[in-house]
N, C-alpha and C. Protein backbone atom coordinates (compact mmCIF):
# COMPACT_ATOMS: atom_id res chain seq x y z
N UNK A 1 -33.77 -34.87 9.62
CA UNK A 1 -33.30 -35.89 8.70
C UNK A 1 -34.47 -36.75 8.23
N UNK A 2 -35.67 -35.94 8.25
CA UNK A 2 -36.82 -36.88 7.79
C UNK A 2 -36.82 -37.43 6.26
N UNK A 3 -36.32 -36.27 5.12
CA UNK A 3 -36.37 -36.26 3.83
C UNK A 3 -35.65 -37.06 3.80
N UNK A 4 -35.86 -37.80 2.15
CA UNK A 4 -35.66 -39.04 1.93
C UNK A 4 -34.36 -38.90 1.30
N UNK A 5 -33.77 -37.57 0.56
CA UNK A 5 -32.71 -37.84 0.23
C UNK A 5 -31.31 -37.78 1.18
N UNK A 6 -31.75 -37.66 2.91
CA UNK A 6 -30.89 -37.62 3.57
C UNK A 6 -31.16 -39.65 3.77
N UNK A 7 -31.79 -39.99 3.64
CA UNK A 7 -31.84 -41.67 4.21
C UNK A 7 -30.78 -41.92 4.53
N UNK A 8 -29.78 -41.95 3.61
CA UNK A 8 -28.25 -43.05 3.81
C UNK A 8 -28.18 -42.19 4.89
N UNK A 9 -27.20 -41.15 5.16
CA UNK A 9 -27.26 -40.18 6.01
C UNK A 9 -27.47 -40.66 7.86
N UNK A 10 -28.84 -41.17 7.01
CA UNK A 10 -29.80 -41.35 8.66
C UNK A 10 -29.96 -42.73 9.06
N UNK A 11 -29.11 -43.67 8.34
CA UNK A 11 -29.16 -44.73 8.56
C UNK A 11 -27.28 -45.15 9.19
N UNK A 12 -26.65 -44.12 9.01
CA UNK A 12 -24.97 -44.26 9.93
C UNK A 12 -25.21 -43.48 10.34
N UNK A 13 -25.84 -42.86 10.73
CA UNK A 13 -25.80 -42.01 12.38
C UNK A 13 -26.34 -42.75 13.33
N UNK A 14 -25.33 -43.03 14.26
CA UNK A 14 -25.42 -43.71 14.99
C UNK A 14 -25.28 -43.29 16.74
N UNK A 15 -25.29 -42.10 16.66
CA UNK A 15 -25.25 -41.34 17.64
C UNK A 15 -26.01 -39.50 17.56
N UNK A 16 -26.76 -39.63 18.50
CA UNK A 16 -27.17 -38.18 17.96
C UNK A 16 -27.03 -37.18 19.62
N UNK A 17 -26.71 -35.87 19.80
CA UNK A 17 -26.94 -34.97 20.66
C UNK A 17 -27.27 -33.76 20.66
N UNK A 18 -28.12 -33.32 21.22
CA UNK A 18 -28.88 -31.88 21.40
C UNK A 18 -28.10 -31.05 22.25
N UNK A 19 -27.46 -30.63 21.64
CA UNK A 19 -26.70 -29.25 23.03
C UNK A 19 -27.51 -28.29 23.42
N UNK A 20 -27.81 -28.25 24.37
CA UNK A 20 -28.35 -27.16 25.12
C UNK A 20 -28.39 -26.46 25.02
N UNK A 21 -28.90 -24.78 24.45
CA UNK A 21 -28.57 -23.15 24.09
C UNK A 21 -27.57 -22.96 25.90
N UNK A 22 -26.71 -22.04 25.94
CA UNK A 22 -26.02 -21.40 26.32
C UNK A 22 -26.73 -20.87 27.86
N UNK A 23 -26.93 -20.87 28.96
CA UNK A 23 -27.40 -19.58 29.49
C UNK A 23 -26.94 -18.11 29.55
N UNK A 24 -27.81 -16.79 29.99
CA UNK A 24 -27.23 -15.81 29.59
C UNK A 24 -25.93 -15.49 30.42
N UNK A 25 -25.32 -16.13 31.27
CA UNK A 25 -24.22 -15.38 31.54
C UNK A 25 -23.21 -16.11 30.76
N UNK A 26 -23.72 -17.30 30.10
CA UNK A 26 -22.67 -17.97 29.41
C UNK A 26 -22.78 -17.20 28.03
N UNK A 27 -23.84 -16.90 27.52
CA UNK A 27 -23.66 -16.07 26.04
C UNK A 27 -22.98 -14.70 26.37
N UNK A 28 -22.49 -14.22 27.33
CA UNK A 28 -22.54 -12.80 28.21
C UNK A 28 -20.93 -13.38 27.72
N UNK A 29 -20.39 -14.37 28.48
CA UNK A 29 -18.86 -14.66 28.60
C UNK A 29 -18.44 -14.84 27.10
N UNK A 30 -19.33 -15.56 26.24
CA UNK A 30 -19.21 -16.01 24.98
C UNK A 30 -18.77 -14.66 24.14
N UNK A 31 -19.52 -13.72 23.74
CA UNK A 31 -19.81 -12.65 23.12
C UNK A 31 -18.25 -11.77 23.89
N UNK A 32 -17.86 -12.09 25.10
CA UNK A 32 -16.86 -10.89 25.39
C UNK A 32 -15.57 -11.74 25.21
N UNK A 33 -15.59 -13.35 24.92
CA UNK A 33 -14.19 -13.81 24.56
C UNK A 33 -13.75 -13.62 23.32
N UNK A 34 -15.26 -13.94 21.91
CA UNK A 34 -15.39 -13.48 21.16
C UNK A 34 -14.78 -11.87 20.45
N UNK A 35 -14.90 -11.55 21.63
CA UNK A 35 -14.58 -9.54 21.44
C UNK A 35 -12.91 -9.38 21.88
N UNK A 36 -12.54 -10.55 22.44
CA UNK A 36 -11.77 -10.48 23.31
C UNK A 36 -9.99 -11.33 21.82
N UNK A 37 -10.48 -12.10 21.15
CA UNK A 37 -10.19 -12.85 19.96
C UNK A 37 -9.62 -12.42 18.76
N UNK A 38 -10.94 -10.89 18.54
CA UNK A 38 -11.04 -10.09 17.87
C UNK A 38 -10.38 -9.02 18.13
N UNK A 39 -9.66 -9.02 19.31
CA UNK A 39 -9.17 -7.78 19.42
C UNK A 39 -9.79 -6.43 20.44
N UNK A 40 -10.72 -6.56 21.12
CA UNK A 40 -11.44 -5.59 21.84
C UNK A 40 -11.52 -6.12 22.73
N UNK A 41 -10.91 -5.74 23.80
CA UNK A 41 -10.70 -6.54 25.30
C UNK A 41 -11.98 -5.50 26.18
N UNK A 42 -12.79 -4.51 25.76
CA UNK A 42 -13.83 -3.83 26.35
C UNK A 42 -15.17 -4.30 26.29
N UNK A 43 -15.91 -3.79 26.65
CA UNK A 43 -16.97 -4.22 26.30
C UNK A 43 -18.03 -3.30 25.47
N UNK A 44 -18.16 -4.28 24.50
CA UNK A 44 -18.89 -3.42 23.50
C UNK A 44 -20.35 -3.51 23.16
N UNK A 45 -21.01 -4.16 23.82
CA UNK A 45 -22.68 -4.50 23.62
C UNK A 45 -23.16 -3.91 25.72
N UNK A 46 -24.28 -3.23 25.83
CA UNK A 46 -24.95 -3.21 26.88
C UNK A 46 -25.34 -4.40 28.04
N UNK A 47 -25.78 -4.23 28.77
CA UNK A 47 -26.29 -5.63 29.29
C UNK A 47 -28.09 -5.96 28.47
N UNK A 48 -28.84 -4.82 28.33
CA UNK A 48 -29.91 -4.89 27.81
C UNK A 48 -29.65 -5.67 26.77
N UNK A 49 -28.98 -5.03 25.47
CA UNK A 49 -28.28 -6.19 24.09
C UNK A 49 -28.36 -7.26 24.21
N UNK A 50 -27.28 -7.46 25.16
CA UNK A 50 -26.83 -9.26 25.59
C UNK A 50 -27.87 -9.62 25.97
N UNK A 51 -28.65 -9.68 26.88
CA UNK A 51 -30.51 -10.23 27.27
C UNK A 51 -31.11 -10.23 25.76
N UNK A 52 -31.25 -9.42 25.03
CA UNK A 52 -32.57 -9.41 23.82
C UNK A 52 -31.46 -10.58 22.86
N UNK A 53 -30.34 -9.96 22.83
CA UNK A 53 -29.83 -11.13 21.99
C UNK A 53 -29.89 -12.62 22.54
N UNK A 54 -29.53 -13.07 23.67
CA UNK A 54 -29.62 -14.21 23.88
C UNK A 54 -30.86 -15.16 24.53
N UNK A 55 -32.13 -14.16 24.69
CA UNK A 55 -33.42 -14.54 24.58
C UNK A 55 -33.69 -14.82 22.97
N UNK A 56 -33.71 -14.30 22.19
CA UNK A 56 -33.74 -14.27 21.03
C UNK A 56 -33.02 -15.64 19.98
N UNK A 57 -31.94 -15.29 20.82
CA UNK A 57 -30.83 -16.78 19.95
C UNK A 57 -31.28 -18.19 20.53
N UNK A 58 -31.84 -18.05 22.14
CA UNK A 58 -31.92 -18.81 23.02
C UNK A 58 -30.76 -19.85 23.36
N UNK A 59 -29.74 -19.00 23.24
CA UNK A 59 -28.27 -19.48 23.68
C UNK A 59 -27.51 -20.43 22.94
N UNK A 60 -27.99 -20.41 21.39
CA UNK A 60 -27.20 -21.26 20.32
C UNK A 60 -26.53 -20.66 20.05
N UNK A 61 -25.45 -20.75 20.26
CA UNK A 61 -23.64 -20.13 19.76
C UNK A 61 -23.77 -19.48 18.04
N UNK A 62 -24.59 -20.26 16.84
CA UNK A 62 -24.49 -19.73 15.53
C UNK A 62 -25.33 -18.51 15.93
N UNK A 63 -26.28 -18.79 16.64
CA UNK A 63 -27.46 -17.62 16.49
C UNK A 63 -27.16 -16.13 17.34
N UNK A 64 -26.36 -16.46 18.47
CA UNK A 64 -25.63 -15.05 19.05
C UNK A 64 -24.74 -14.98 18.24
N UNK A 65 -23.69 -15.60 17.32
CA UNK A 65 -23.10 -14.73 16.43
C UNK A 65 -23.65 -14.24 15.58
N UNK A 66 -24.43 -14.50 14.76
CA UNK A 66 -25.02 -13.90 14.22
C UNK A 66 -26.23 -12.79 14.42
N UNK A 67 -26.74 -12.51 15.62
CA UNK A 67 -27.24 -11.16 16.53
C UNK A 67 -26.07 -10.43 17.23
N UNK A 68 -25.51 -10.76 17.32
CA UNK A 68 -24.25 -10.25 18.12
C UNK A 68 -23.39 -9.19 16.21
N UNK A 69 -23.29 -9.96 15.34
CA UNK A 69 -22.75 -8.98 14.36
C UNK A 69 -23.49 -8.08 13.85
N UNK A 70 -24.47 -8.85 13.62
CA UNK A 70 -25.42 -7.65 12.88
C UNK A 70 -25.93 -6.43 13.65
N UNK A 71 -26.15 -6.43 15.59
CA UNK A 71 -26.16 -5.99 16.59
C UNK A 71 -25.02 -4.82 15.86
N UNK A 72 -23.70 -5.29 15.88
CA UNK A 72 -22.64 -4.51 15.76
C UNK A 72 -22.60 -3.80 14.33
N UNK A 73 -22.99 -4.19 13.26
CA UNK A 73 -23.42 -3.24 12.50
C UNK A 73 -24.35 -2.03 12.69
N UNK A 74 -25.62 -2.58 13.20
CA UNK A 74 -26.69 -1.63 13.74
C UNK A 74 -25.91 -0.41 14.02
N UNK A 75 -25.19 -0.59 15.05
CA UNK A 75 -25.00 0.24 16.02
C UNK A 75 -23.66 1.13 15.08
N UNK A 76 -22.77 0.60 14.24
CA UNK A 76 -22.01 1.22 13.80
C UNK A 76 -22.89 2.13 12.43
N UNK A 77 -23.80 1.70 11.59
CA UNK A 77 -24.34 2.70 11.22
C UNK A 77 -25.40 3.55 11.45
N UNK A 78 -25.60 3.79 12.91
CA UNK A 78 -26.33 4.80 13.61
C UNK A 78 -25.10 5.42 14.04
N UNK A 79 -23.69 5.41 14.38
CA UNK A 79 -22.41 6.16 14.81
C UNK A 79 -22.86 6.23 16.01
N UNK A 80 -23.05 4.84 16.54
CA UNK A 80 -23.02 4.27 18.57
C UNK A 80 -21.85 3.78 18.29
N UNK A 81 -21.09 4.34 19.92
CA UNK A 81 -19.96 3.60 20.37
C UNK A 81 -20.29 2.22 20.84
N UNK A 82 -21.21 1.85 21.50
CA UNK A 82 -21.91 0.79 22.19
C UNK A 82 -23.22 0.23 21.41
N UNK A 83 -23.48 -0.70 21.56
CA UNK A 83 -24.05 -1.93 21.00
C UNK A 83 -25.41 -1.54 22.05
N UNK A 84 -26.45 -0.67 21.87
CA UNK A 84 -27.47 -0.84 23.11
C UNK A 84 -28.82 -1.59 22.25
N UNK A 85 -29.69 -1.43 23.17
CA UNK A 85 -30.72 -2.72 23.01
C UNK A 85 -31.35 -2.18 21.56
N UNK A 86 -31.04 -0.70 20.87
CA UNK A 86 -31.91 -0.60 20.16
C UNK A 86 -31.59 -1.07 18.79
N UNK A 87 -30.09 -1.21 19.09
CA UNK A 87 -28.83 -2.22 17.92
C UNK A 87 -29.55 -3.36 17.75
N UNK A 88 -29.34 -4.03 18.94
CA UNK A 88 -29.86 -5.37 18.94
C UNK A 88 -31.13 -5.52 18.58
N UNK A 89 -32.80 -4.88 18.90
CA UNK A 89 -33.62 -4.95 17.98
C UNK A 89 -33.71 -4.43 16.59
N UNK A 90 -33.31 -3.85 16.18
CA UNK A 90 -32.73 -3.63 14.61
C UNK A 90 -32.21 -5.31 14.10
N UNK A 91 -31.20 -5.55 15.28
CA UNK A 91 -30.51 -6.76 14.34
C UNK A 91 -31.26 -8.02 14.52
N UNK A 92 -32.45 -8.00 15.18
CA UNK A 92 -33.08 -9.22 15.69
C UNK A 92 -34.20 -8.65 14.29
N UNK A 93 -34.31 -7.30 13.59
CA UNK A 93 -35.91 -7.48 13.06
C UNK A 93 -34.86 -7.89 11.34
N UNK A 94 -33.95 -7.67 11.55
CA UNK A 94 -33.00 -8.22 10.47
C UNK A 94 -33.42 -9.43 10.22
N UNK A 95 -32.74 -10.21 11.03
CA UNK A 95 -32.53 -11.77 10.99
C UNK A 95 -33.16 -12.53 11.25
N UNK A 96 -34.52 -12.15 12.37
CA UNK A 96 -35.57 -12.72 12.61
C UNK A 96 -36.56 -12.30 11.45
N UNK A 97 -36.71 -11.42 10.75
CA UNK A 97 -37.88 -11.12 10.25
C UNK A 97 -38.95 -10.54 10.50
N UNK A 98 -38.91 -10.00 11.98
CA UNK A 98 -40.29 -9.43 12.58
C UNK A 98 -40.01 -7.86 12.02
């Protein structure tokens, strides 16, 4: 909120908090309630996946959804049943850019 056209903005906020990224067994639980919401009570990403994704997101809830779908694209247009790590780097050189 440095820019100036947020000022007003930054002058009633009057409270601010940093949430913490997730740890991985919490992005682990996240990603399978998620699956679970959606309709797929299995599990559909590896354990390798879930590690690269949530090193990667570093446990921000927008950022594993968003490695976590594109993960699931990967893997659906290679015709994987499962989400393995090589989904997930595909979907990390996606969205990260590397």
């Amino acid at each position: 909120m440095k820019l100036a056209v947020l000022a007003a903005l930054e002058q009633r906020t009057a409270l601010r908090y940093t949430m913490p990224g997730m740890t991985s067994n919490e992005a682990t639980s996240y990603v399978g309630h998620q699956l679970k919401i959606a309709g797929r009570p299995d599990q559909l990403f590896t354990e390798d996946a879930l590690s690269l994704i949530h090193t990667t997101s570093r446990g921000y809830p927008r950022a594993v959804n968003n490695l976590a779908l594109q993960s699931l694209v990967a893997a659906f247009a290679t015709g994987k049943n499962l989400v393995d790590e090589a989904a997930a780097r595909a979907s990390v050189s996606e969205v990260v850019g590397d």
